[in-house]
Every structure is written in structure tokens, then in C-alpha cells.
Protein backbone atom coordinates (compact mmCIF):
# COMPACT_ATOMS: atom_id res chain seq x y z
CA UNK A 1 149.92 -37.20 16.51
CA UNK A 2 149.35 -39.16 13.27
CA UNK A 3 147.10 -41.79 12.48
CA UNK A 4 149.56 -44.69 13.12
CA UNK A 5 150.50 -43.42 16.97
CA UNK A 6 146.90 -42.93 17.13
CA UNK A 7 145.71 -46.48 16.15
CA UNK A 8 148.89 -48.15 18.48
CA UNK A 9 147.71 -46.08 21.49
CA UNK A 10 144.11 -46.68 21.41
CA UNK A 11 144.77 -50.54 20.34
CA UNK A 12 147.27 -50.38 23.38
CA UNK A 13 144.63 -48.89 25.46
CA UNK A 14 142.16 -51.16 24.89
CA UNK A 15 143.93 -53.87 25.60
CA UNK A 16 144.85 -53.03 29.00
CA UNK A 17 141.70 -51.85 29.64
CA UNK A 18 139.83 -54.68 28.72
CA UNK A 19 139.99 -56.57 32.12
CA UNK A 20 138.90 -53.30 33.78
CA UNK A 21 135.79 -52.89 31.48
CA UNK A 22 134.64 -56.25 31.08
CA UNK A 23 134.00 -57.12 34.58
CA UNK A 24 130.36 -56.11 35.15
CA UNK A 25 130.01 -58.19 31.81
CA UNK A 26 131.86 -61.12 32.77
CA UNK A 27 132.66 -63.75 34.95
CA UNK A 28 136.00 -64.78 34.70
CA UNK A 29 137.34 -68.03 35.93
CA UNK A 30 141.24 -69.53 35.30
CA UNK A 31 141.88 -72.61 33.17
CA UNK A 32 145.18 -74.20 33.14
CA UNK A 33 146.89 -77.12 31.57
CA UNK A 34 150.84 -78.77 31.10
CA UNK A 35 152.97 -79.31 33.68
CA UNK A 36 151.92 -80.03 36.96
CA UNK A 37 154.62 -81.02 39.40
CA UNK A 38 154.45 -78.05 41.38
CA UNK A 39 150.94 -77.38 41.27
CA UNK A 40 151.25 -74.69 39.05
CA UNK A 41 148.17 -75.43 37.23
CA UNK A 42 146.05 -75.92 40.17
CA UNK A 43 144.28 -73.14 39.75
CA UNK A 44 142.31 -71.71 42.29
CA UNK A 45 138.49 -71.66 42.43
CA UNK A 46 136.55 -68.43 42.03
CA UNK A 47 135.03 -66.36 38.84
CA UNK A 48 136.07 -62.91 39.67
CA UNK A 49 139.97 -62.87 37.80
CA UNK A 50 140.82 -59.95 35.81
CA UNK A 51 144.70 -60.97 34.59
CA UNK A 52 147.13 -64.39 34.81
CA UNK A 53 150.55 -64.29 34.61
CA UNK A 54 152.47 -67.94 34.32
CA UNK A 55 156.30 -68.16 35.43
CA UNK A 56 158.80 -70.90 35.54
CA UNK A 57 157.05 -73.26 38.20
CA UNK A 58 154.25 -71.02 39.46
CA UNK A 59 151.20 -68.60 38.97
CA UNK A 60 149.99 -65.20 39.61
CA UNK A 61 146.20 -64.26 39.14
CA UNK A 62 144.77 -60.58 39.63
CA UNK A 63 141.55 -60.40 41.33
CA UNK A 64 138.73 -57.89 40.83
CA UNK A 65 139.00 -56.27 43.81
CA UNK A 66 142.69 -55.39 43.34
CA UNK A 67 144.29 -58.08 45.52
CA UNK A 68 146.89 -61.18 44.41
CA UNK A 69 146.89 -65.10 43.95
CA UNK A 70 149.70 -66.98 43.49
CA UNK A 71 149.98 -71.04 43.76
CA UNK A 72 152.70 -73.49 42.89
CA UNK A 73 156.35 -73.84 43.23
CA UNK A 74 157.45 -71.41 46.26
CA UNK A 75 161.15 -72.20 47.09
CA UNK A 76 161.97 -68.48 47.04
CA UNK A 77 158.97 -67.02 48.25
CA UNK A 78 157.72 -66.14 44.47
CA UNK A 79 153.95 -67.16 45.44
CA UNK A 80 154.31 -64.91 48.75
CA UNK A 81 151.99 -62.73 47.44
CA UNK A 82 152.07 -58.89 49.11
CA UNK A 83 148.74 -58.41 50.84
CA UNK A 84 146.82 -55.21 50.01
CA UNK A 85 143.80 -54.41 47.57
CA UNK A 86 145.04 -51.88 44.45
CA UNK A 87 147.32 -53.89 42.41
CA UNK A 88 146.66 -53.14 38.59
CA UNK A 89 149.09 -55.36 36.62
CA UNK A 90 151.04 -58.50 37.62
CA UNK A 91 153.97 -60.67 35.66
CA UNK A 92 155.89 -63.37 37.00
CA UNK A 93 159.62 -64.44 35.94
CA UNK A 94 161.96 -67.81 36.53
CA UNK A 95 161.55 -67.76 40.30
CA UNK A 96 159.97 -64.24 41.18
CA UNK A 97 157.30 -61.99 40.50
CA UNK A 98 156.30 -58.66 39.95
CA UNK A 99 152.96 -56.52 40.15
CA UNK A 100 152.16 -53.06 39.54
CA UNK A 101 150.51 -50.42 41.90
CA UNK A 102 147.35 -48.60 41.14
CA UNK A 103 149.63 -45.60 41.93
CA UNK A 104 151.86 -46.65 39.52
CA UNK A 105 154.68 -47.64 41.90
CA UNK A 106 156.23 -51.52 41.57
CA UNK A 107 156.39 -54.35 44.22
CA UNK A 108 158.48 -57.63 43.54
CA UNK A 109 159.23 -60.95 45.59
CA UNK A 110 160.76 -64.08 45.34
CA UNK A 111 164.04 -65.10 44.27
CA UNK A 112 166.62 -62.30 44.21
CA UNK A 113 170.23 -63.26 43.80
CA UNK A 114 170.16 -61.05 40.73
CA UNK A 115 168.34 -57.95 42.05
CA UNK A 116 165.21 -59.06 40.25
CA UNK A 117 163.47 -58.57 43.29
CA UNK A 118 164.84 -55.02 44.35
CA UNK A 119 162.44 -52.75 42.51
CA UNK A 120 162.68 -48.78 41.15
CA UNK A 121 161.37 -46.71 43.28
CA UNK A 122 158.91 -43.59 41.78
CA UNK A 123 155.31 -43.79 40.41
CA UNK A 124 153.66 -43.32 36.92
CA UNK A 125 154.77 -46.86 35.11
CA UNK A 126 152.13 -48.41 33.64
CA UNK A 127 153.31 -52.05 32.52
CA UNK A 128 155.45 -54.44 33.40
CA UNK A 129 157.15 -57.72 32.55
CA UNK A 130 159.47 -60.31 33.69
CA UNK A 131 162.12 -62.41 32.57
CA UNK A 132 164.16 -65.34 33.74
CA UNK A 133 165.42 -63.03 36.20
CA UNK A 134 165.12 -59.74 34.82
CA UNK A 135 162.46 -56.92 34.86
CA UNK A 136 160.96 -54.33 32.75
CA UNK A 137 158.95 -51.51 33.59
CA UNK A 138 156.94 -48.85 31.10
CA UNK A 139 156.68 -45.44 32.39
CA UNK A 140 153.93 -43.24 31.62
CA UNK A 141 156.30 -40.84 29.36
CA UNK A 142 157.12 -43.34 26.85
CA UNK A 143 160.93 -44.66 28.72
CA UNK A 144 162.10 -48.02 29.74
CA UNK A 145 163.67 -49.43 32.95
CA UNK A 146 165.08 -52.31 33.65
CA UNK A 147 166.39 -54.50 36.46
CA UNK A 148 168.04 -57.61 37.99
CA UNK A 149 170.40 -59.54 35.48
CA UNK A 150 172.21 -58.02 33.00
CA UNK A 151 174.71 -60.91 31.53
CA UNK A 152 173.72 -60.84 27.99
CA UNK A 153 172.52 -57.16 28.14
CA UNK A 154 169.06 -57.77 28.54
CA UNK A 155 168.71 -54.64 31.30
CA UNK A 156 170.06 -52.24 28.81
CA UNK A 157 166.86 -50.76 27.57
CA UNK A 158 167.36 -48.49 24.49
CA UNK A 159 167.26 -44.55 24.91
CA UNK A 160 163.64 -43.21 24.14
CA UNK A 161 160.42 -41.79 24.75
CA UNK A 162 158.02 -43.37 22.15
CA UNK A 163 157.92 -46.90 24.10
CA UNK A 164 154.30 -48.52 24.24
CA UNK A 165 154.22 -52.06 25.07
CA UNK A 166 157.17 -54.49 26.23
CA UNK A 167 158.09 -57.95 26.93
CA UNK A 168 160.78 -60.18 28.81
CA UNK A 169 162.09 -63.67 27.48
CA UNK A 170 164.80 -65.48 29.65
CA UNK A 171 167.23 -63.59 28.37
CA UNK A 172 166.35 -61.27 25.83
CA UNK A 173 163.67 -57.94 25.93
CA UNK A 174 161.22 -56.61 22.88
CA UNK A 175 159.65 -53.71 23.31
CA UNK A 176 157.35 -52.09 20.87
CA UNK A 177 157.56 -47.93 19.79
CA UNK A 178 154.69 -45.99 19.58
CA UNK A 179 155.22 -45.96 15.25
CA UNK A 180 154.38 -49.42 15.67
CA UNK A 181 158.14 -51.24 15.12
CA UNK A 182 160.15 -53.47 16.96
CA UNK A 183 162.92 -52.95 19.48
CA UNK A 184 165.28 -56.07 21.63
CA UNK A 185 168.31 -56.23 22.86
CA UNK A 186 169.55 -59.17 25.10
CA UNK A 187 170.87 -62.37 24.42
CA UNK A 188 170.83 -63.38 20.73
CA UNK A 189 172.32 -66.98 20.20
CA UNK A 190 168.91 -67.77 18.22
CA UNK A 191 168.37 -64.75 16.29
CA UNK A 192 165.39 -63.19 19.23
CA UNK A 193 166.68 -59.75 19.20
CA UNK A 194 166.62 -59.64 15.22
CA UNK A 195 163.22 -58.37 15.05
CA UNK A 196 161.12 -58.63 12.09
CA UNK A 197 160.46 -54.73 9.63
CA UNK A 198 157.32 -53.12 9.72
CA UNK A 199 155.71 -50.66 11.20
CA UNK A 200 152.32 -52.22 11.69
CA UNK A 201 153.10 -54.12 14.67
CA UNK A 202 150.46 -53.97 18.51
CA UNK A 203 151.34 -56.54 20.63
CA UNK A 204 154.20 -58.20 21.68
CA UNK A 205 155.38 -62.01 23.39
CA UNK A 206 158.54 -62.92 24.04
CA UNK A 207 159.78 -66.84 25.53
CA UNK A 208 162.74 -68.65 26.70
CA UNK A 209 164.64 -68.01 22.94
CA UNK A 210 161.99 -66.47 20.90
CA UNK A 211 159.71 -63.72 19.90
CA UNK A 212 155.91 -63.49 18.70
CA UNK A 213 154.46 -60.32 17.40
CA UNK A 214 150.67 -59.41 16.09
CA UNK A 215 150.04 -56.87 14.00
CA UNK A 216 147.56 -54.28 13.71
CA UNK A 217 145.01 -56.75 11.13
CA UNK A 218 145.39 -59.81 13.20
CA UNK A 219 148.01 -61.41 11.41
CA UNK A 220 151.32 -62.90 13.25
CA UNK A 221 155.14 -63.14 12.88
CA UNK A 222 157.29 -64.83 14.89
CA UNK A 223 161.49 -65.17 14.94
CA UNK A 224 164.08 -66.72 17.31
CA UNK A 225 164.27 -70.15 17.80
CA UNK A 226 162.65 -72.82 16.61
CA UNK A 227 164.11 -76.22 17.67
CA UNK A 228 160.65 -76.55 19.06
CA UNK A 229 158.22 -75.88 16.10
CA UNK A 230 157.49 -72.50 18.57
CA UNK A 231 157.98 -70.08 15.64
CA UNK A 232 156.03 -71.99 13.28
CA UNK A 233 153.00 -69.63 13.67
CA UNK A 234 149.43 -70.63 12.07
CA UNK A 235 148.24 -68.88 8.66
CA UNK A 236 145.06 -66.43 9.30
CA UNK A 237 145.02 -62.95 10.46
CA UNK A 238 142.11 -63.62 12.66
CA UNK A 239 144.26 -63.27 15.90
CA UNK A 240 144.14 -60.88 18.97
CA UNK A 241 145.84 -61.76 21.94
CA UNK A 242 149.47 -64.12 22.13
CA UNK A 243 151.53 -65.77 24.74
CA UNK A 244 154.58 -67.12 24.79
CA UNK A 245 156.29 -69.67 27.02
CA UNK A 246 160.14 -71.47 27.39
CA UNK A 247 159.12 -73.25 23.96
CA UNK A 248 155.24 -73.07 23.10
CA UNK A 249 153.18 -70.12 22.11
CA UNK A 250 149.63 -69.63 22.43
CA UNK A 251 147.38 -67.34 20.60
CA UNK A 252 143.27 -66.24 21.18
CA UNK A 253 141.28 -66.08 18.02
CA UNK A 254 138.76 -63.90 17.17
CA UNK A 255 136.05 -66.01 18.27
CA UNK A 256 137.66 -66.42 21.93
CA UNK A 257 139.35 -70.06 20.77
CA UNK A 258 142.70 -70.51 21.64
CA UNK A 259 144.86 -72.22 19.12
CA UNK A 260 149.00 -73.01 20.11
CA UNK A 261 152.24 -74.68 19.05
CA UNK A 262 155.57 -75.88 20.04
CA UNK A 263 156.53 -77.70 22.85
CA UNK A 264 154.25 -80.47 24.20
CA UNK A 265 156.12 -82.73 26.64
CA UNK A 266 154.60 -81.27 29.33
CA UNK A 267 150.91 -80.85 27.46
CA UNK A 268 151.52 -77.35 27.70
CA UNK A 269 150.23 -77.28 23.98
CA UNK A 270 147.30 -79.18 24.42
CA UNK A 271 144.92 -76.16 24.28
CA UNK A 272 141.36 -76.69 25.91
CA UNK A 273 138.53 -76.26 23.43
CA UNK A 274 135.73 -73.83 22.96
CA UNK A 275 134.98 -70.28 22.70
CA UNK A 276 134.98 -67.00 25.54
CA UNK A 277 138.98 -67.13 26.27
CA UNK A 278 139.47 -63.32 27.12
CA UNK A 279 143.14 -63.96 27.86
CA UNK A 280 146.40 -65.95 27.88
CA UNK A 281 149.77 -66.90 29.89
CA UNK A 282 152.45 -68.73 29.36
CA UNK A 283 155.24 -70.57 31.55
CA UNK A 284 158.08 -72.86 31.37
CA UNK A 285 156.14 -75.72 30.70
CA UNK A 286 152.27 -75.16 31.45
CA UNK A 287 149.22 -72.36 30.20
CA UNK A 288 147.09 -70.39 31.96
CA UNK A 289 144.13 -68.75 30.38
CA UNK A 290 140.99 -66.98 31.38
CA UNK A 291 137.67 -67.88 30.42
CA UNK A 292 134.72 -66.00 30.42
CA UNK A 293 130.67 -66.85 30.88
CA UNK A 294 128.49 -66.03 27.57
CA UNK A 295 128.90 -62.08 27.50
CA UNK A 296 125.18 -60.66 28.74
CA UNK A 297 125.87 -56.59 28.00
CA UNK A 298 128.21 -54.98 25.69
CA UNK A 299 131.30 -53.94 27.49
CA UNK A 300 133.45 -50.74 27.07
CA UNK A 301 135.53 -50.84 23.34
CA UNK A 302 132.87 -53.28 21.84
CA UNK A 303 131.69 -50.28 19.95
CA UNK A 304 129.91 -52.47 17.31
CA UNK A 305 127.82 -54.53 19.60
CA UNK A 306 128.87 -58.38 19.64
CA UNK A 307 129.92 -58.86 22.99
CA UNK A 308 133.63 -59.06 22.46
CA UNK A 309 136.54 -56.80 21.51
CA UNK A 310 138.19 -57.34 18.25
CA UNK A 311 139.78 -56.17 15.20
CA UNK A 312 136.41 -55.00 13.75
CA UNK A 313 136.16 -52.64 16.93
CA UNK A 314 139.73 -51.22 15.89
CA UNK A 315 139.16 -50.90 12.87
CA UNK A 316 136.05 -48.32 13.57
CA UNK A 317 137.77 -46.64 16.09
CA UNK A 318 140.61 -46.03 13.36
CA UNK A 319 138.28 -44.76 10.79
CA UNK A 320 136.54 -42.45 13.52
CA UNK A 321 140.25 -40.91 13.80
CA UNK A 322 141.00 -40.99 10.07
CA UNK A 323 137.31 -39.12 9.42
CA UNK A 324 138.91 -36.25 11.77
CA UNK A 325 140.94 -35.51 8.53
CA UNK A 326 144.22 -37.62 10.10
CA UNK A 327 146.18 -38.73 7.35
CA UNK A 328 147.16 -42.66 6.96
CA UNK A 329 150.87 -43.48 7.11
CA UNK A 330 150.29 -47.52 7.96
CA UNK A 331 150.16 -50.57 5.89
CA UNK A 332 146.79 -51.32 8.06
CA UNK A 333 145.13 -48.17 5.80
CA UNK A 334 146.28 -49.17 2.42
């Protein structure tokens, strides 16, 4: 494995695993603002959230204990959460939602009239996401599957084993490959499937009609459309988590602040202040993020000390891997 497939797995890693590892170290309570009118951004009470997802008109939280919260707009049964204690990942589209098994197996609910809801069977995925009313899922080899609608082709996931991270927009899919490019498919009336070059590329958003991307030294791109100012992303390269809703995105900083853009008729933009955001969702038209107390022992992937993992962390876990005479093929080493 070279040093770039190296740095995107253990990046990838450590970002799923941070909710996991930081919960002796943290307290985690949900913070929400924008739209309102179905009490989406009621969020409940309680300081023991490890992941948010935001969907069209509701919200899905993942608790430490492995069980599911979901509040807001429940027409089709999309906040019917499935009882039980080992769920490991959650994402929630238009009108339904999905969640991921400790086992690896899938569960979905809610609205179905495009077979969003009727999940793969089999075990070993290991992340999901949701669109309007489409799914993806990430197997543990490296393939894609998809589900649910398919009018714009944004079920028909490219051929592959070298798949690490993905992400559903209303109508359009990204996905990033293990050599740290781009992949989407999908609906592409605003340009979100032409996905920026490079090859230095970790994370992954994707909204209604565009895309956001971070790269492996914090900076961000963004493409798709922009009628609402949403691809207009801020200079810096100080960034480590994103977001992105219908219209807005939303970024974490660094320092835990969250900074976004785009779309504000619903105050979906109107980011709260401060420091100790540990993560970020997006929906149609209101934010979700999670919020942590003052970090009181260093957590798992702070490897230099300071209470919160960052870019600094990656970059010594990179040069532990280049010092075990791995050779640099990345833009990150030059």
C-alpha cells in the first residue's frame, strides 16, 4: 500500500472513529438552528450523542449506548426509529432514514415509494448515506451499492474496489477512491457530478445541487450550483469536518468553530458561536451540530496531546508511515 492509500485510510479511520473514542472524554450534547416548522430543530435533551444526521424535515441522533433518536416531521414514519441498542452509523434522506448495524447489516424506514426504504440484505458495510430518496452503502471490500430512485442515474454506482468514503445529494452521489480522487454520477443540470482533479482529497459532502470536498491539509473545494452563494467556500485550509444541506454548507474549524454559507431564509446559516463543535449535519433548511464540554483527557488519535483531533495529528501519523521507508506520491508530501 503506498503512502497516499495509507494517509486516506487512517484519515478515514479516524474520522469514523472519533465518536467511538471520544466518549469517555466528552460530553456531547446537540445544537440546532434554521427551520423550525416541524420541530426539526427541537433537539432533544441529554449529553451522551455520538453522531447527527439532518434530513428534509427531520432528525436522527446516535446515542452512546447504540440506540436511535429521531424528532420532527413524521408523515411517513421517517422518525419511527427501530428499537434496539447496536446501531453504529445513521443518515437520513428527503422523507426516510437509514442506520447501520454494528454487524454491519442496514435498517431503513420511512417513506418508500421509491424503494428507499427496502434495504440490501448481507453484512460487512461500513458507511452509509442518503439522498432525496436514494441510498448508498460502503462495503468493507472497497464496492458500492445503491438503492431506491434511479431517474437521473444516481443508483448506478461505478464498478470498483478502492471506494472509501461516499455521499448522497438529492439527486446526484460522490464517492471518494482510496488514491484520494473524486467519483459522481447522478443528475448533473448544475455541473455536481463534474468533480474537481486531484488526488489529495478525505472527505466528502454532497447537497440538494452541489458538492463540497476537503482535502488532506484542510483546505476546501466546492462545485455544482451556486444560485445560493453555497459553493462560495471560505479561504483558509484550517478546516476538518463539512456538511452540506439543500443550499447551505457548513464547515468545523480547527479550533471546534463552525463557520457556513449559502442559504439563510430559514437561518439555517446562522451558525452558533464558540469553540468544542466535534461534528456537523445538514438538512433542507436547518443544522444540526454536536457540541462537546472542555475536553478533560486526551482521547484516541490526539497523538500530540491538545485535546482534539486535527490536521497536526494527521500529519504525524503520516510521517510515522513515511519514516517506515513508504515513499510519497501526494501533493500533501511535497
Amino acid at each position: 500500500m503506498n503512502s497516499r492509500n495509507v494517509f486516506v485510510l487512517v484519515t478515514v479511520l479516524l474520522f469514523l472513529l472519533m465518536p467511538w473514542a471520544c466518549e469517555s472524554a466528552f460530553a456531547r450534547y446537540i445544537v440546532a438552528w434554521g427551520a423550525n416548522n416541524e420541530r426539526q430543530s427541537n433537539v432533544p435533551d441529554g449529553n451522551d450523542f455520538i453522531a447527527i444526521a439532518a434530513g428534509g424535515q427531520h432528525s436522527l441522533a446516535l446515542k452512546s449506548d447504540g440506540s436511535l433518536v429521531a424528532w420532527g416531521w413524521n408523515k411517513f414514519g421517517q422518525s419511527n426509529v427501530p428499537l434496539g441498542k447496536d446501531f453504529a452509523d445513521i443518515a437520513a434522506g428527503g422523507n426516510h432514514s437509514v442506520a447501520l448495524r454494528s454487524d454491519g447489516s442496514l435498517a431503513a424506514w420511512g417513506e418508500n415509494d421509491a424503494g428507499q426504504a427496502n434495504v440490501f440484505g448481507g453484512y460487512d458495510f461500513v458507511a452509509i448515506a442518503a439522498g432525496y430518496a436514494h441510498n448508498l452503502a460502503l462495503h468493507s471490500d472497497g464496492w458500492l451499492g445503491a438503492w431506491g430512485s434511479n431517474y437521473y442515474g444516481e443508483s448506478n454506482v461505478p464498478l470498483g474496489k478502492d471506494f472509501v468514503d461516499i455521499a448522497a445529494g438529492s439527486y446526484h452521489s460522490v464517492a471518494l477512491r482510496s488514491d484520494g480522487s473524486l467519483a459522481a454520477w447522478g443528475k448533473n443540470d448544475s455541473g455536481q457530478c463534474y468533480v474537481p482533479d486531484g488526488n489529495d482529497f478525505v472527505a466528502i459532502a454532497a447537497g440538494a445541487a452541489h458538492s463540497l470536498a476537503l482535502t488532506c491539509d484542510g483546505y476546501l473545494a466546492a462545485w455544482g450550483s451556486n444560485a445560493y452563494g453555497q459553493s462560495n467556500v471560505p479561504d483558509g485550509n484550517d478546516f476538518v469536518a463539512i456538511a452540506a444541506g439543500a443550499y447551505h454548507s457548513i464547515v468545523v474549524k480547527g479550533d471546534g468553530s463552525i463557520v457556513a454559507w449559502g442559504a439563510n431564509n430559514e437561518g439555517q446559516s446562522n451558525v452558533p458561536t464558540g469553540m468544542y463543535f466535534v461534528d456537523i449535519a445538514a438538512g433542507f433548511g436547518h443544522s444540526l451540530a454536536l457540541k462537546s464540554a472542555i475536553c478533560i483527557a486526551p482521547v484516541i488519535g490526539d497523538v500530540n496531546g491538545d485535546c482534539k483531533i486535527d490536521f497536526t495529528d494527521f500529519a504525524i501519523i503520516a510521517s510515522n508511515w513515511l519514516e517506515c521507508n513508504l515513499e510519497p506520491q501526494s501533493a500533501c508530501w511535497e
